[in-house]
Structures are given as structure tokens and as C-alpha cells.
PDB file of N, CA and C in Angstrom:
ATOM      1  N   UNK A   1    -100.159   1.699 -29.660  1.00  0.00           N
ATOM      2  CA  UNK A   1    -101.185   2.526 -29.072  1.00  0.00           C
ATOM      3  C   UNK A   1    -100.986   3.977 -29.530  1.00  0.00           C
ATOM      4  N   UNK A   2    -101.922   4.576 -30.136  1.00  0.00           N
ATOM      5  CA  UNK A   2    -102.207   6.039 -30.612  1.00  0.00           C
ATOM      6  C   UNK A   2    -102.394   7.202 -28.973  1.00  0.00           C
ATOM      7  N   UNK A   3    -101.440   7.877 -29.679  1.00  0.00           N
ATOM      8  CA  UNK A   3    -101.851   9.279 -28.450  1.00  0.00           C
ATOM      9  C   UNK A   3    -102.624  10.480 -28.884  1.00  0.00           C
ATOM     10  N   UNK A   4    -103.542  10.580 -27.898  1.00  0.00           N
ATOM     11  CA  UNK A   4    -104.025  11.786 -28.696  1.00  0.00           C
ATOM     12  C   UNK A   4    -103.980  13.385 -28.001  1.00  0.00           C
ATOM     13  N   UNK A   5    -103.587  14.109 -28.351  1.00  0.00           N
ATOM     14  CA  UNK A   5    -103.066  14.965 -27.911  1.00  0.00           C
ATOM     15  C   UNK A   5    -104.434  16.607 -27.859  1.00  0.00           C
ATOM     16  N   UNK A   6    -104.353  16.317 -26.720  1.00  0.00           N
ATOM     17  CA  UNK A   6    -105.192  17.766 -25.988  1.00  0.00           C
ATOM     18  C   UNK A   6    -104.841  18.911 -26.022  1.00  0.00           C
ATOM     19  N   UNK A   7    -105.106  19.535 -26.888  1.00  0.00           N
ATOM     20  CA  UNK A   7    -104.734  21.273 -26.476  1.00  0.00           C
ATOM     21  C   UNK A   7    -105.273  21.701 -25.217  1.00  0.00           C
ATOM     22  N   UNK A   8    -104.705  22.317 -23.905  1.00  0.00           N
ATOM     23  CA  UNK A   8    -104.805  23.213 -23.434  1.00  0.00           C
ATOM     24  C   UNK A   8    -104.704  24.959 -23.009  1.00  0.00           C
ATOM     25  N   UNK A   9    -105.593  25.559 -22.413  1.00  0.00           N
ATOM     26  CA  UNK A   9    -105.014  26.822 -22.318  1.00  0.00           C
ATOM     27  C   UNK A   9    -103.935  27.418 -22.162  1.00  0.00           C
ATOM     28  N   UNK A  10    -103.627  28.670 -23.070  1.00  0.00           N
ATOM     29  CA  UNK A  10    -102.350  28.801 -23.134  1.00  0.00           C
ATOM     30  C   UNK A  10    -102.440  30.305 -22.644  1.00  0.00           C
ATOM     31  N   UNK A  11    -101.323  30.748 -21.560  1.00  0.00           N
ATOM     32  CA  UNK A  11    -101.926  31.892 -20.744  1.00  0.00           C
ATOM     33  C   UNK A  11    -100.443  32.781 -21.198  1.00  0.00           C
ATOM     34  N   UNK A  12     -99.446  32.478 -21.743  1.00  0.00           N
ATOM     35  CA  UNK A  12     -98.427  33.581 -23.009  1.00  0.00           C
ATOM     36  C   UNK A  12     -98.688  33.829 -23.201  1.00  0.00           C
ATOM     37  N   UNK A  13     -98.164  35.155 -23.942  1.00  0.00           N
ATOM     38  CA  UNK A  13     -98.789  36.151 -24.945  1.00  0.00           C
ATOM     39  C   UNK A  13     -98.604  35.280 -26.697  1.00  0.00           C
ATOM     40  N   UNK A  14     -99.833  35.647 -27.367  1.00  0.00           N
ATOM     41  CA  UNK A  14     -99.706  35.256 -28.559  1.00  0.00           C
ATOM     42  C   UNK A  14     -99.879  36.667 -29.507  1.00  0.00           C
ATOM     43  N   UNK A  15     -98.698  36.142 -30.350  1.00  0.00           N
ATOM     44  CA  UNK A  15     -98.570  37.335 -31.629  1.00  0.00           C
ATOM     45  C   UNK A  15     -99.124  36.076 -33.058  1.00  0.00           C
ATOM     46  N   UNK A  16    -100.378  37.150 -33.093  1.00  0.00           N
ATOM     47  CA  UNK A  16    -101.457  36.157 -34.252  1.00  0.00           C
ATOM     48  C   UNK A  16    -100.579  37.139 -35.666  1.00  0.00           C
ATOM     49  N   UNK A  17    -100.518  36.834 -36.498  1.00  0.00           N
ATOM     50  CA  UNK A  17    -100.156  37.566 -38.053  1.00  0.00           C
ATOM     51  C   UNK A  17    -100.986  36.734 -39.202  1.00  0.00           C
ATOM     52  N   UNK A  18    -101.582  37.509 -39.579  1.00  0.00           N
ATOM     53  CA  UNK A  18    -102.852  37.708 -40.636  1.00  0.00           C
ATOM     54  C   UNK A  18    -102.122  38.459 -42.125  1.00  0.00           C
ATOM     55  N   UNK A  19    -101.841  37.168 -43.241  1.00  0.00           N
ATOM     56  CA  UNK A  19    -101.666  37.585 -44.236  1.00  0.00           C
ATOM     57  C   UNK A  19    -102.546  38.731 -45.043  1.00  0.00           C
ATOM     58  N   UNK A  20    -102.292  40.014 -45.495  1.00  0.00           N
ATOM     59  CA  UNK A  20    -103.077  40.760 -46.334  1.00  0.00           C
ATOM     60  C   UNK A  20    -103.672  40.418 -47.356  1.00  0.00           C
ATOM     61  N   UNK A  21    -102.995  39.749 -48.200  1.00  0.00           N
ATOM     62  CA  UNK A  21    -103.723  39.409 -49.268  1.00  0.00           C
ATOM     63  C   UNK A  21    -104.627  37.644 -49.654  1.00  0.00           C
ATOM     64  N   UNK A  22    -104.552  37.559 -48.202  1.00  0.00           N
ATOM     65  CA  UNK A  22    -105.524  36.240 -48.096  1.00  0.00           C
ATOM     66  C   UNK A  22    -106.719  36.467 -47.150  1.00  0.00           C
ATOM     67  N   UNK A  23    -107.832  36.084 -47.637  1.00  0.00           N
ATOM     68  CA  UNK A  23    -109.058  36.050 -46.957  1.00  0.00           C
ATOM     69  C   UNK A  23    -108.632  35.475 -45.087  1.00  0.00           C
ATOM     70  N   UNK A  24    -109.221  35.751 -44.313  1.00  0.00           N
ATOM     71  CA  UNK A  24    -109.182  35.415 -42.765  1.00  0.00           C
ATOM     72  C   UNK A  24    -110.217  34.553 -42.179  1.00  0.00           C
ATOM     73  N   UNK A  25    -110.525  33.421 -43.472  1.00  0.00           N
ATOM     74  CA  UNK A  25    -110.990  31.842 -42.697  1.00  0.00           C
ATOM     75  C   UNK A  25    -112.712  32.007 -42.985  1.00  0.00           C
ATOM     76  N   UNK A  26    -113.386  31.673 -42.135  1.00  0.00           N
ATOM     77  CA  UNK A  26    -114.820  31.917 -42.079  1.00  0.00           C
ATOM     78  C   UNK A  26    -115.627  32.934 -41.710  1.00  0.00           C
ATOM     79  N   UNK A  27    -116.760  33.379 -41.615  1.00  0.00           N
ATOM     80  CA  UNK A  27    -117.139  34.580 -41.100  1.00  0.00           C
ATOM     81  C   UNK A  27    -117.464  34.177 -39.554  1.00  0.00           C
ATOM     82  N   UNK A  28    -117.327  33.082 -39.329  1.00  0.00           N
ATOM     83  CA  UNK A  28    -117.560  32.649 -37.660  1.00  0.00           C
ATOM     84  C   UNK A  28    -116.385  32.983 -37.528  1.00  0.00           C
ATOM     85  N   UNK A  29    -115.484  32.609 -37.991  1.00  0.00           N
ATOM     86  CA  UNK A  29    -113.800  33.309 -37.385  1.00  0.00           C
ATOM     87  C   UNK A  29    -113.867  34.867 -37.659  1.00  0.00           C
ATOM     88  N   UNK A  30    -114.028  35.360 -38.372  1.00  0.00           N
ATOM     89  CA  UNK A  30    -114.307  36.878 -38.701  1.00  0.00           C
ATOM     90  C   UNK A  30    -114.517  37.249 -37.701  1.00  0.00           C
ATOM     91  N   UNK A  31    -115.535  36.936 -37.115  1.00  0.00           N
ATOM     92  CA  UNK A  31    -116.546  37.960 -36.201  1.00  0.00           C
ATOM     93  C   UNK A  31    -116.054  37.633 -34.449  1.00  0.00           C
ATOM     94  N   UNK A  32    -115.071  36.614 -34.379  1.00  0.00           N
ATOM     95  CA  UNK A  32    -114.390  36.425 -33.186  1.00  0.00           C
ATOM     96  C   UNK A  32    -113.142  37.072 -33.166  1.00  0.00           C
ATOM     97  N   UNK A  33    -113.103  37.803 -32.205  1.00  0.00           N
ATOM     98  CA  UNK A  33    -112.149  38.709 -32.178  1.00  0.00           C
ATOM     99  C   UNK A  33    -110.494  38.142 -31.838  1.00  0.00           C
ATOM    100  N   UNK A  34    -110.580  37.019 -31.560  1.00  0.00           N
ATOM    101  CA  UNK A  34    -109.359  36.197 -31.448  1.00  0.00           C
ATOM    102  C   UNK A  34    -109.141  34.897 -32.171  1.00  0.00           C
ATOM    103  N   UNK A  35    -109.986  35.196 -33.499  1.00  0.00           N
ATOM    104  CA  UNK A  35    -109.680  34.448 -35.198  1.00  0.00           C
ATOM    105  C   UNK A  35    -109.519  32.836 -34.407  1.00  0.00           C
ATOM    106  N   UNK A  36    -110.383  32.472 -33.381  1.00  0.00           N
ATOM    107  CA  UNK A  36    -110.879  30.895 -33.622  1.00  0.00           C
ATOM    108  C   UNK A  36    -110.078  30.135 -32.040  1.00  0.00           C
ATOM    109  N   UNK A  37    -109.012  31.228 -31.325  1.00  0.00           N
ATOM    110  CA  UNK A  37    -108.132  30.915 -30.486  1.00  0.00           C
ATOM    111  C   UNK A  37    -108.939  31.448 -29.307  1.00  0.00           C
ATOM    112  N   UNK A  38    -110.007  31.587 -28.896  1.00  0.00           N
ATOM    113  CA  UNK A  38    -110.667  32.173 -28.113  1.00  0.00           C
ATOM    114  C   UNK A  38    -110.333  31.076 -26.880  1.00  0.00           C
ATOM    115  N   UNK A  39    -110.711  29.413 -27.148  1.00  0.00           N
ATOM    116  CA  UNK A  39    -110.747  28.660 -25.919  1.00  0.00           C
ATOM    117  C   UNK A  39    -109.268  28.245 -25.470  1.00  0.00           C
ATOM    118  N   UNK A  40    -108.522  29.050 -26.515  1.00  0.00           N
ATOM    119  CA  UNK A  40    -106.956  28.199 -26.175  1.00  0.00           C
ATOM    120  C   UNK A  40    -105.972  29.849 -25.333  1.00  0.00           C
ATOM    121  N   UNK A  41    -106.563  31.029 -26.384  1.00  0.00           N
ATOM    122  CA  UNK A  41    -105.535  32.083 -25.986  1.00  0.00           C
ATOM    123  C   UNK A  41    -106.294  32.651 -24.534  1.00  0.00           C
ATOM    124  N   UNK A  42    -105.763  32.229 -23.563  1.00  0.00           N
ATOM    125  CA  UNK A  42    -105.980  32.724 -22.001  1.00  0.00           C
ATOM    126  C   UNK A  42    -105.274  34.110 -21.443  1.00  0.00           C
ATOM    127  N   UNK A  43    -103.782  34.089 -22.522  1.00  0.00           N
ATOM    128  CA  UNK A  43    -103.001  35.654 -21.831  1.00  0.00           C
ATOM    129  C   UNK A  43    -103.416  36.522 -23.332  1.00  0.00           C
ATOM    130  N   UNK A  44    -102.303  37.748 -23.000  1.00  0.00           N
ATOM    131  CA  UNK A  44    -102.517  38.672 -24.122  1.00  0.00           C
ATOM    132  C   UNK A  44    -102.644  38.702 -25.567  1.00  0.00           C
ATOM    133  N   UNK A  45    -103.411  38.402 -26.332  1.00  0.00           N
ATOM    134  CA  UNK A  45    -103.966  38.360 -28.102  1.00  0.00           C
ATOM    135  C   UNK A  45    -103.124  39.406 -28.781  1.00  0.00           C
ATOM    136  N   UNK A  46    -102.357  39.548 -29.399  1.00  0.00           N
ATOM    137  CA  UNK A  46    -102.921  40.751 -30.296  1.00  0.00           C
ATOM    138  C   UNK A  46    -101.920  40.038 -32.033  1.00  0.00           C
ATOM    139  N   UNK A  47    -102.631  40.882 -32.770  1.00  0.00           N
ATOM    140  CA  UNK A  47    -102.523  40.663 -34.148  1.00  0.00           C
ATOM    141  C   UNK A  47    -102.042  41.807 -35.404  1.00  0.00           C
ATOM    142  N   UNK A  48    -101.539  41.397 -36.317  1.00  0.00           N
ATOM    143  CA  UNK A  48    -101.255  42.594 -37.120  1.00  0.00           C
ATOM    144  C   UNK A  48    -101.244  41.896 -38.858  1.00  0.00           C
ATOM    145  N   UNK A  49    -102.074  42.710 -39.533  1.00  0.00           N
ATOM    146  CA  UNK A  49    -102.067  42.390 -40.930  1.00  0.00           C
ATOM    147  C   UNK A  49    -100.849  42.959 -41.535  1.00  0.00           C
ATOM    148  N   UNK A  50    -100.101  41.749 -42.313  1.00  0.00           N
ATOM    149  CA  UNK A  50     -98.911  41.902 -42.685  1.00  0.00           C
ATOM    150  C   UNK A  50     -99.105  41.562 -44.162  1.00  0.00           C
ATOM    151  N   UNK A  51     -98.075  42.741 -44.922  1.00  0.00           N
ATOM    152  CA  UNK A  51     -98.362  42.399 -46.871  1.00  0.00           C
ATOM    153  C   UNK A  51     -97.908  40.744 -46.788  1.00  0.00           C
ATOM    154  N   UNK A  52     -97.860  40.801 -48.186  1.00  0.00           N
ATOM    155  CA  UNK A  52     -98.229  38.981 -48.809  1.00  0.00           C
ATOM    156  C   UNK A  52     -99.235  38.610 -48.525  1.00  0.00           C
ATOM    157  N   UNK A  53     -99.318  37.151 -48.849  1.00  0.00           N
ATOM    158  CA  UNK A  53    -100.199  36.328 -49.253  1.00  0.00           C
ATOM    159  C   UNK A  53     -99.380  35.193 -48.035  1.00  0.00           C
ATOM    160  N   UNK A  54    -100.242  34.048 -47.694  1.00  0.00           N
ATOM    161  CA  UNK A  54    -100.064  33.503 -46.368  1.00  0.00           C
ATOM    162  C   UNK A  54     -98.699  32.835 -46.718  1.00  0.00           C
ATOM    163  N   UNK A  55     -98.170  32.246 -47.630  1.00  0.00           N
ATOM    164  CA  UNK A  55     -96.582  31.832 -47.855  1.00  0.00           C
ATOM    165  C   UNK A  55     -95.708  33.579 -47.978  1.00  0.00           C
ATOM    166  N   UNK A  56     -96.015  34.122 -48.561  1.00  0.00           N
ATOM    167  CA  UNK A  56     -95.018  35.520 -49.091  1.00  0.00           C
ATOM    168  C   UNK A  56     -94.910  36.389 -48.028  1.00  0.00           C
ATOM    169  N   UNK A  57     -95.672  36.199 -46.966  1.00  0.00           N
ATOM    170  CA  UNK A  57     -95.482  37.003 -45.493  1.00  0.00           C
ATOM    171  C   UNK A  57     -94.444  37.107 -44.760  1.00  0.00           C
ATOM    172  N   UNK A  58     -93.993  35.885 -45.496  1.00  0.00           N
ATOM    173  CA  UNK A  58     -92.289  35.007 -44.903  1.00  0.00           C
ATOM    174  C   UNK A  58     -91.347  35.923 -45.343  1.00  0.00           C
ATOM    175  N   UNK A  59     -91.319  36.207 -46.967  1.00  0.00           N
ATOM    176  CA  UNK A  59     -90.497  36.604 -47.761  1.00  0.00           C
ATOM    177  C   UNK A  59     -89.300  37.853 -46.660  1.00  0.00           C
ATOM    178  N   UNK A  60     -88.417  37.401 -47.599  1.00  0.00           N
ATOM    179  CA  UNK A  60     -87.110  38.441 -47.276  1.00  0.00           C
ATOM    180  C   UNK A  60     -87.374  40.155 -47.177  1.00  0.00           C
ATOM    181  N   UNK A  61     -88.294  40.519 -48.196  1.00  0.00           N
ATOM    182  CA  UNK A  61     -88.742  41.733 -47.968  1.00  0.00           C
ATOM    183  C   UNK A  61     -89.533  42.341 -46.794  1.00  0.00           C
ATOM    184  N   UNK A  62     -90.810  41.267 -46.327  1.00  0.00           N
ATOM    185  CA  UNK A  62     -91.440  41.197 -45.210  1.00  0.00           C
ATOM    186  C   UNK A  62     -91.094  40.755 -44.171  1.00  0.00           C
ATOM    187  N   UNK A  63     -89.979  40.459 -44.143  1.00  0.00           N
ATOM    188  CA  UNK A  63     -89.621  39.374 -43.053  1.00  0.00           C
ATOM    189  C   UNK A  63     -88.787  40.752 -41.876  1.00  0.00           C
ATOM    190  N   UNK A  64     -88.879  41.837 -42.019  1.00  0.00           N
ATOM    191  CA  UNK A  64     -88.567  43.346 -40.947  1.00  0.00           C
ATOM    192  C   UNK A  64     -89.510  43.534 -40.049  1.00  0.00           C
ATOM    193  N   UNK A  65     -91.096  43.713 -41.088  1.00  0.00           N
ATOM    194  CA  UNK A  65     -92.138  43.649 -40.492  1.00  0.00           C
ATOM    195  C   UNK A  65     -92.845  42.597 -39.294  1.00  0.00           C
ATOM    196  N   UNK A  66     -92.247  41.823 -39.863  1.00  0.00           N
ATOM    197  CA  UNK A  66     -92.676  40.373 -38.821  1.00  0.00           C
ATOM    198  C   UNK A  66     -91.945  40.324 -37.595  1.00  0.00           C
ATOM    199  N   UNK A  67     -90.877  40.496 -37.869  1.00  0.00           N
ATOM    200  CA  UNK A  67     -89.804  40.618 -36.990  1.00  0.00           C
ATOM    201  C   UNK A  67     -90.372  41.521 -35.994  1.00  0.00           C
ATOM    202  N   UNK A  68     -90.332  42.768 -36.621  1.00  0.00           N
ATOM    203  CA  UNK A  68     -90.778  43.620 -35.233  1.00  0.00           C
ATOM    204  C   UNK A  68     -92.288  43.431 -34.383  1.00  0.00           C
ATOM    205  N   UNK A  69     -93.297  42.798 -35.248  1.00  0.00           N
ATOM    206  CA  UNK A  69     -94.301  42.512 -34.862  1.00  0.00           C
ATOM    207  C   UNK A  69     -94.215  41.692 -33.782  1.00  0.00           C
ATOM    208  N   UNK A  70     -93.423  40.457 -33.691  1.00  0.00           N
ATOM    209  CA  UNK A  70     -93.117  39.954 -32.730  1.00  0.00           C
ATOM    210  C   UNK A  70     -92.570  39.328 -32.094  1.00  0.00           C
ATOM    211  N   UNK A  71     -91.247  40.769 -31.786  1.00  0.00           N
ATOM    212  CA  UNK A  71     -90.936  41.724 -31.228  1.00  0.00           C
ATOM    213  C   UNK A  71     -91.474  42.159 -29.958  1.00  0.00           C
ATOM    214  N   UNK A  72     -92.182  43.136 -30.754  1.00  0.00           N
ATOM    215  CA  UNK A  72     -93.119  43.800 -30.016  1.00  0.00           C
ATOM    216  C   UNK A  72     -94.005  43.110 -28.833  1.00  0.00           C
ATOM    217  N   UNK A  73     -94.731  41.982 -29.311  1.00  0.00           N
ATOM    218  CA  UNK A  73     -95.635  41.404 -28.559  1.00  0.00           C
ATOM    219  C   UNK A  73     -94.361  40.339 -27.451  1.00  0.00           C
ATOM    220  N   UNK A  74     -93.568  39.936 -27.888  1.00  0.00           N
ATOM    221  CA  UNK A  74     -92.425  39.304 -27.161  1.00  0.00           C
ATOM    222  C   UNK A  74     -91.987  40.090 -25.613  1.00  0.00           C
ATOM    223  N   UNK A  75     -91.831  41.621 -26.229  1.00  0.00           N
ATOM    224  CA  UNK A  75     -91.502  42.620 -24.997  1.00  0.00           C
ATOM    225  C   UNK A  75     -92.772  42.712 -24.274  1.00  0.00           C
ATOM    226  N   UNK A  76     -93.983  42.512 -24.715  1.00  0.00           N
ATOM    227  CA  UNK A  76     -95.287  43.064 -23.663  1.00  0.00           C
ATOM    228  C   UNK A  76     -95.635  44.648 -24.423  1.00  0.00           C
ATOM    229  N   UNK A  77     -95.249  44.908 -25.218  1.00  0.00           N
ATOM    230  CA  UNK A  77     -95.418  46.043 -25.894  1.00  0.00           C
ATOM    231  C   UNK A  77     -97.213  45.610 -26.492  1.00  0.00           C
ATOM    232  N   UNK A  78     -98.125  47.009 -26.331  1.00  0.00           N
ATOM    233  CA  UNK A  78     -98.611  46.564 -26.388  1.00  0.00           C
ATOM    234  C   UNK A  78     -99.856  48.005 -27.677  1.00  0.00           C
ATOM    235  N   UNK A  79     -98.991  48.417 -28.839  1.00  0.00           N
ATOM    236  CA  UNK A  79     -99.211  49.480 -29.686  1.00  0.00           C
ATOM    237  C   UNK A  79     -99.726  48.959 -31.128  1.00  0.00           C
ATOM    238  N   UNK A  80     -99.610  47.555 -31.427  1.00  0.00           N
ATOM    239  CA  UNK A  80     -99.829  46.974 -32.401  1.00  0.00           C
ATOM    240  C   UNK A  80    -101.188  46.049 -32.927  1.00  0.00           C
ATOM    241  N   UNK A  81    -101.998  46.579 -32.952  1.00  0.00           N
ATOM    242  CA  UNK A  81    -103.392  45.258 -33.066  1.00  0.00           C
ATOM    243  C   UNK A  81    -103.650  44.805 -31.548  1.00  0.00           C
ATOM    244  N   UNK A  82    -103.439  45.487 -31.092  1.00  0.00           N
ATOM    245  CA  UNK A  82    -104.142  44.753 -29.880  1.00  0.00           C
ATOM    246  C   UNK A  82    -105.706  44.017 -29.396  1.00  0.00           C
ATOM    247  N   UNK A  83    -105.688  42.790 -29.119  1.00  0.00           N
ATOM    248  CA  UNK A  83    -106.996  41.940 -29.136  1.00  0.00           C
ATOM    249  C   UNK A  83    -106.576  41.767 -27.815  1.00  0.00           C
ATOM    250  N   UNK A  84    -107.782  42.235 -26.255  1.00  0.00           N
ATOM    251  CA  UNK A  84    -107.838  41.366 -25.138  1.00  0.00           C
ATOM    252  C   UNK A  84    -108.832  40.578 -25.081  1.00  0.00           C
TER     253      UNK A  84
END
């Protein structure tokens, strides 16, 4: 027997990270201010465009930036891309 698994609302804070040098999905995601997570993200949104490309965002060089990004959203800090 197959399970199928339901996303529900998720009322944490989410730290979204948006590769720079990759396009950000559809223009229906574009124009939603919480990039497609609207029925799932219930607590605090926020987001930050980070260099690379959606694998190289990872990289050792970028990987300070990310870190503090979230970081940041981890503490409730709330100075970075903020989406409510």
C-alpha cells in the first residue's frame, strides 16, 4: 500500500534563498511574494538573493553568506529580505 503524503501548514520561520544567477521559476511565482509557499508558509517568510547559480550557492566561498542568512532568520532577526 502507497502513502501519500500531505503537506501541511507550516507556522516556523522560513529562510527562502534565491540563487542570483538563476531565473526565480514562473512569473506566477514572480509576482507572489512568497515564491509559490504562500499555502504552506503560515509564520515568518523572508528571503535573500545569494551569488551563484542554484548548485554554486553552496560553494565554499558562499557558503559565509548563507550561513549568516540563516542565521539571521534562525534568531528572529528580522533586517534581511523580509516577506510577511
Amino acid at each position: 500500500m502507497l502513502r501519500t503524503y500531505v503537506p501541511r501548514p507550516f507556522l516556523g520561520r522560513i529562510a527562502n534563498a534565491l540563487a542570483a544567477d538563476h531565473p526565480s521559476g514562473s512569473e506566477r511565482v514572480l509576482q507572489d511574494p512568497r515564491k509559490g509557499w504562500r499555502e504552506l508558509a503560515r509564520g515568518p517568510f523572508q528571503e535573500r538573493t545569494l551569488a551563484g547559480s542554484h548548485f554554486s550557492m553552496f560553494d565554499e566561498k558562499n557558503a559565509p553568506a548563507l550561513a549568516d542568512f540563516i542565521r539571521s532568520v534562525a534568531s528572529g532577526s528580522r533586517h534581511c529580505g523580509t516577506m510577511s
